[in-house]
N, C-alpha and C. Protein backbone atom coordinates (compact mmCIF):
# COMPACT_ATOMS: atom_id res chain seq x y z
N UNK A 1 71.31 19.31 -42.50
CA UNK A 1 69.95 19.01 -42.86
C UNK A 1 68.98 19.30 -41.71
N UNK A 2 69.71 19.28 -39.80
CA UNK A 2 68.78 19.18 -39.30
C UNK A 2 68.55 20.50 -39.15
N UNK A 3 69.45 21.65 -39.44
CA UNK A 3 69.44 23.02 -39.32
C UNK A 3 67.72 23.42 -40.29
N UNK A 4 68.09 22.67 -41.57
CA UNK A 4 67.03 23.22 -42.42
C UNK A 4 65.98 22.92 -42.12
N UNK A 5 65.87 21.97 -41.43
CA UNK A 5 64.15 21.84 -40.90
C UNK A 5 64.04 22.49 -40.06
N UNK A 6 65.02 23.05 -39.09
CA UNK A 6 64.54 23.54 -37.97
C UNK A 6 64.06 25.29 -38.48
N UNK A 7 64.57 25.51 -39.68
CA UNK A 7 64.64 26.65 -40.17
C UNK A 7 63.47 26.95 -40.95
N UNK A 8 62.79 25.84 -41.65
CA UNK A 8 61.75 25.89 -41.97
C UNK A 8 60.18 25.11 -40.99
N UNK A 9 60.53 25.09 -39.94
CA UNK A 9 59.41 24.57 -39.08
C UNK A 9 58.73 26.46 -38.82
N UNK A 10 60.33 26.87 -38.21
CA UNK A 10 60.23 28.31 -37.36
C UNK A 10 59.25 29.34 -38.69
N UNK A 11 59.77 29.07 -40.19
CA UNK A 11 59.62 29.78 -41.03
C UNK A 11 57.89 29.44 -41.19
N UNK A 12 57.56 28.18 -41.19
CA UNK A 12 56.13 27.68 -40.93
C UNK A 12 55.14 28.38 -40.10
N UNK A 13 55.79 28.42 -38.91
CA UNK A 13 54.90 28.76 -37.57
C UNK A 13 55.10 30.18 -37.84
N UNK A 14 55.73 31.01 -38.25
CA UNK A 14 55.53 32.53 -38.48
C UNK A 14 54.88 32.69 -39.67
N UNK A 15 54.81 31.86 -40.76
CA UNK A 15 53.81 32.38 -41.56
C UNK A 15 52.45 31.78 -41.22
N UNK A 16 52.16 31.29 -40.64
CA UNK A 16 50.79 30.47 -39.91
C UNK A 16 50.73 31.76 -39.30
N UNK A 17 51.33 31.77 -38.01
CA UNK A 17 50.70 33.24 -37.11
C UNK A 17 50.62 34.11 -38.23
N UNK A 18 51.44 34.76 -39.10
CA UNK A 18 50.83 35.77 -39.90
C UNK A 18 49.39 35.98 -40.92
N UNK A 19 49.12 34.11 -41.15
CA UNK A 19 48.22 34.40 -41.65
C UNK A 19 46.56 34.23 -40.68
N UNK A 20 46.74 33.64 -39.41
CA UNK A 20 45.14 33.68 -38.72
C UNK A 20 45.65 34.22 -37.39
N UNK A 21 46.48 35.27 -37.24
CA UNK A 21 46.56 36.07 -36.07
C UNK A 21 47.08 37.55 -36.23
N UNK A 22 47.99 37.73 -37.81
CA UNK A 22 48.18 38.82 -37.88
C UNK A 22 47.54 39.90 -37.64
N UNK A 23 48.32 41.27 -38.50
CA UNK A 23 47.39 42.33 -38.68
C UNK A 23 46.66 42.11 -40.25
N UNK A 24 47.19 41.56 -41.12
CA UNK A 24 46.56 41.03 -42.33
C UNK A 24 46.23 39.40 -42.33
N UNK A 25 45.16 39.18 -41.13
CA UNK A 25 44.82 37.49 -40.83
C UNK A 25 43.29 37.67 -41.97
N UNK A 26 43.29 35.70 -41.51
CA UNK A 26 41.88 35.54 -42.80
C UNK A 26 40.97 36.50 -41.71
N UNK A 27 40.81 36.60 -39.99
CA UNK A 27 39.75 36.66 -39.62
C UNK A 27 39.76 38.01 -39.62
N UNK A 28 40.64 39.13 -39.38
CA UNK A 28 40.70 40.32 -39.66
C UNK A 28 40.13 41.00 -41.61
N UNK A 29 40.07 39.83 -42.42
CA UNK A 29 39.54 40.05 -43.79
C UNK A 29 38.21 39.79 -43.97
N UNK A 30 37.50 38.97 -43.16
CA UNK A 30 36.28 38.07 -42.58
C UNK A 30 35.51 39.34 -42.04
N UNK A 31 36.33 40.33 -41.34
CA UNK A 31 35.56 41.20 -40.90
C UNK A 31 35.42 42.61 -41.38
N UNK A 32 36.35 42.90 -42.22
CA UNK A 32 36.47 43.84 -43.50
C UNK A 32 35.01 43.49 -44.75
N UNK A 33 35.30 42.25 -44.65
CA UNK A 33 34.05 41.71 -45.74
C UNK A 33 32.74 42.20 -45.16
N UNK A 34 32.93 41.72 -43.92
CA UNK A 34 31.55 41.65 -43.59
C UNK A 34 30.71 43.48 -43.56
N UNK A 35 31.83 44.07 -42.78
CA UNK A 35 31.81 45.94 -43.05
C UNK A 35 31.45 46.25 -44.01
N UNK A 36 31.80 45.87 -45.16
CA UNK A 36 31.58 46.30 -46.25
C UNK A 36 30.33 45.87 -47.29
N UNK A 37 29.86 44.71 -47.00
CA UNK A 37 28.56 44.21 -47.16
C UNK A 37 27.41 44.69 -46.31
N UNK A 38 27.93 45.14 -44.80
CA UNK A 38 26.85 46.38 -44.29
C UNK A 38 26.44 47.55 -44.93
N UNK A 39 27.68 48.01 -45.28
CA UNK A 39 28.01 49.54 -45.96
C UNK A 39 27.31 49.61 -47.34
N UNK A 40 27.68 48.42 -47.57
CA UNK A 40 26.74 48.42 -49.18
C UNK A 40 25.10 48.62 -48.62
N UNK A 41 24.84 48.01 -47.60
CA UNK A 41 23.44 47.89 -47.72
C UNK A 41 22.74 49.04 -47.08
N UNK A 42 23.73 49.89 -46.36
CA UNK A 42 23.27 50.99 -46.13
C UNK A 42 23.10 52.41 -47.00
N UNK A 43 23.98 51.93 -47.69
CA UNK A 43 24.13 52.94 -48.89
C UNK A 43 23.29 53.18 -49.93
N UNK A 44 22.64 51.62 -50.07
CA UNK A 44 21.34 51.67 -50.43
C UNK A 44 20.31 52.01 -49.77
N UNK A 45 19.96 52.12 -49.04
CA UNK A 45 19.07 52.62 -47.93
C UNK A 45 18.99 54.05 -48.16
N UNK A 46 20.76 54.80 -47.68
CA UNK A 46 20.39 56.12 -48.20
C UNK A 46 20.24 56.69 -49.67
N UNK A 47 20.39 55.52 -50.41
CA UNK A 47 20.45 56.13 -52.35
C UNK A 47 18.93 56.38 -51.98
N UNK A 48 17.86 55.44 -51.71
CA UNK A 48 16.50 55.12 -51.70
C UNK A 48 15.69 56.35 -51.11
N UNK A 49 16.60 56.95 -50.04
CA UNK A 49 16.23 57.99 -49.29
C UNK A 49 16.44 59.33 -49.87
N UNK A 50 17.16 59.40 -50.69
CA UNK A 50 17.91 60.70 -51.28
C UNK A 50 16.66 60.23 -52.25
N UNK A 51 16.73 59.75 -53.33
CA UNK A 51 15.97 59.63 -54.56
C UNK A 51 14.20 60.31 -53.84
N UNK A 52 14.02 59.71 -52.63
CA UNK A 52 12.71 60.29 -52.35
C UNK A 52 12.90 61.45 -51.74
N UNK A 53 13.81 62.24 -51.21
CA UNK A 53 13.95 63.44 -51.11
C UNK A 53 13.93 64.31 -52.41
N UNK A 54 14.64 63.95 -53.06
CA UNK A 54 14.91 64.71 -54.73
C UNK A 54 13.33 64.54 -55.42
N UNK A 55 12.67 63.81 -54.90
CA UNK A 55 11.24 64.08 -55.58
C UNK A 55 10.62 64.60 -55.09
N UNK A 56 10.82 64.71 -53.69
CA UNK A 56 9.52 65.90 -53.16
C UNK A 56 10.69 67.47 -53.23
N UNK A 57 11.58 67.31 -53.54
CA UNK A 57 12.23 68.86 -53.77
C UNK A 57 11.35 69.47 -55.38
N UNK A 58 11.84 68.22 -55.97
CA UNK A 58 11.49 68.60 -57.46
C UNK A 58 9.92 69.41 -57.33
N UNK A 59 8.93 68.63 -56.66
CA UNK A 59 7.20 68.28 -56.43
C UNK A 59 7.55 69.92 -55.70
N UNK A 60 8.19 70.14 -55.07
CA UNK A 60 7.94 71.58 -54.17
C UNK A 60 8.39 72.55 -55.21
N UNK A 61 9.14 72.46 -55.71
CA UNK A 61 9.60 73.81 -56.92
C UNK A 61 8.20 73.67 -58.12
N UNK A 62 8.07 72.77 -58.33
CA UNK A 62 7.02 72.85 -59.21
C UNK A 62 5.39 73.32 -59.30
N UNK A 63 5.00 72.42 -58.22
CA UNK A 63 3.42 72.45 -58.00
C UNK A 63 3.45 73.36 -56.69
N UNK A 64 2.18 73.46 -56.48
CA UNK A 64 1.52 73.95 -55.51
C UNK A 64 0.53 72.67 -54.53
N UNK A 65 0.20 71.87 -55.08
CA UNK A 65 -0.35 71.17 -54.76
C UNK A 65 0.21 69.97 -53.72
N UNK A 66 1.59 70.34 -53.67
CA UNK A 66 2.70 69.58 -52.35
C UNK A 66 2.98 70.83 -51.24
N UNK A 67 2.59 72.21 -51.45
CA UNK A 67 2.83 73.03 -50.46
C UNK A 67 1.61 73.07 -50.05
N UNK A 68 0.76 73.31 -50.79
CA UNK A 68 -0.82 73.17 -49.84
C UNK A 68 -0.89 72.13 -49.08
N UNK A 69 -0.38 70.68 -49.50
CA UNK A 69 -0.69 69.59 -48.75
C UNK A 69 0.34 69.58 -47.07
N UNK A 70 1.91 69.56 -47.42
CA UNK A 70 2.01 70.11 -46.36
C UNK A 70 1.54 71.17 -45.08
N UNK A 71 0.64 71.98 -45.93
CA UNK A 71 0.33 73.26 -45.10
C UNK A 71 -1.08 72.92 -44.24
N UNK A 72 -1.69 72.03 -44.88
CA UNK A 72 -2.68 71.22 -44.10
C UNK A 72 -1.99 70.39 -43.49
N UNK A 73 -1.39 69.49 -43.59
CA UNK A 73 -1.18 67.85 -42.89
C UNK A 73 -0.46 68.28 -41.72
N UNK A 74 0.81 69.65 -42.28
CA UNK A 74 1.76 69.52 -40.73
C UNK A 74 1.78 70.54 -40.29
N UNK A 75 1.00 71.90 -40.72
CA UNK A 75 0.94 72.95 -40.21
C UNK A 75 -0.74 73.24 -39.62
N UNK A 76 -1.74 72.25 -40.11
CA UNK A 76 -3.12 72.19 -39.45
C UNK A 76 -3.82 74.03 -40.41
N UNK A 77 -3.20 74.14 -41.29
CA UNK A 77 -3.81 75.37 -41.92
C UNK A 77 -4.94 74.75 -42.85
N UNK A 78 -5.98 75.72 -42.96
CA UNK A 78 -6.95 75.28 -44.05
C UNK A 78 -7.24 76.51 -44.94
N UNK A 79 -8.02 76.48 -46.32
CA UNK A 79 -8.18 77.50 -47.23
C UNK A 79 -9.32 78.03 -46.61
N UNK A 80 -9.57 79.60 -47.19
CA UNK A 80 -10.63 80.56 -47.25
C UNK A 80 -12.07 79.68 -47.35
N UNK A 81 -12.67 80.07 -47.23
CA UNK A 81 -14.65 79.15 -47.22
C UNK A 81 -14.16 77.85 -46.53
N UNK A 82 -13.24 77.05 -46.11
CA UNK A 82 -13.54 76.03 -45.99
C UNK A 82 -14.08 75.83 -44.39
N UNK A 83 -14.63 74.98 -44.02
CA UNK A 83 -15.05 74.64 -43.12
C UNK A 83 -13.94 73.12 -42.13
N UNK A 84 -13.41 73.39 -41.23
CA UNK A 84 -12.94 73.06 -40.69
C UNK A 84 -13.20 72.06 -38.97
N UNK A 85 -13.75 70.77 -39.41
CA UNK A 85 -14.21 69.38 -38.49
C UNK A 85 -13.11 68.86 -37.33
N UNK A 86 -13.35 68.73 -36.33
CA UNK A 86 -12.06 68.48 -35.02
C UNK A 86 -13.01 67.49 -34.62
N UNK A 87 -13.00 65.98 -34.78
CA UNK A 87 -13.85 65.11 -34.34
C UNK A 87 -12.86 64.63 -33.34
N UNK A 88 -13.38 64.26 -31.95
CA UNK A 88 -12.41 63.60 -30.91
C UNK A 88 -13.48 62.40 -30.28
N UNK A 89 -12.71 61.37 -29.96
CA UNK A 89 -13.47 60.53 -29.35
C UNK A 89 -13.51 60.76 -27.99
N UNK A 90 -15.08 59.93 -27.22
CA UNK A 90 -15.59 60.24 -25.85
C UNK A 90 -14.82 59.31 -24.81
């Protein structure tokens, strides 16, 4: 009898270490969770980012009125007759 306790103390303390020190412990799952609740939230981030890319792709195949605007805002180009203002402060 005293064999079997001693057999199940040892059997105790190795499944204890296996479960909050292993390689499959709660705190090693604690931190899988937590990875993966980042990952989610980044993933949304880039869905959000893609979706607004895919609309100004769409807006560029279509109109003209998203290439003109770029062509002013980030290239500093302006149309024929227009008159063109460079106000700087003193």
């Amino acid at each position: 009898m005293k064999r079997l306790n001693y057999v199940l103390i040892v059997l105790f303390i190795v499944l204890q270490y296996q479960l909050w020190l292993g390689g499959s412990s709660v705190s090693r799952w604690w931190q899988t969770k937590q990875h993966i609740s980042q990952q989610r939230l980044e993933n949304q981030r880039l869905k959000h980012r893609n979706r607004i890319l895919e609309a100004e792709v769409v807006e560029l195949q279509n109109g003209l009125e998203t290439i003109e605007e770029h062509a002013r805002f980030e290239l500093g180009m302006i149309k024929r007759g227009e008159v063109f203002y460079q106000i700087t402060s003193p």
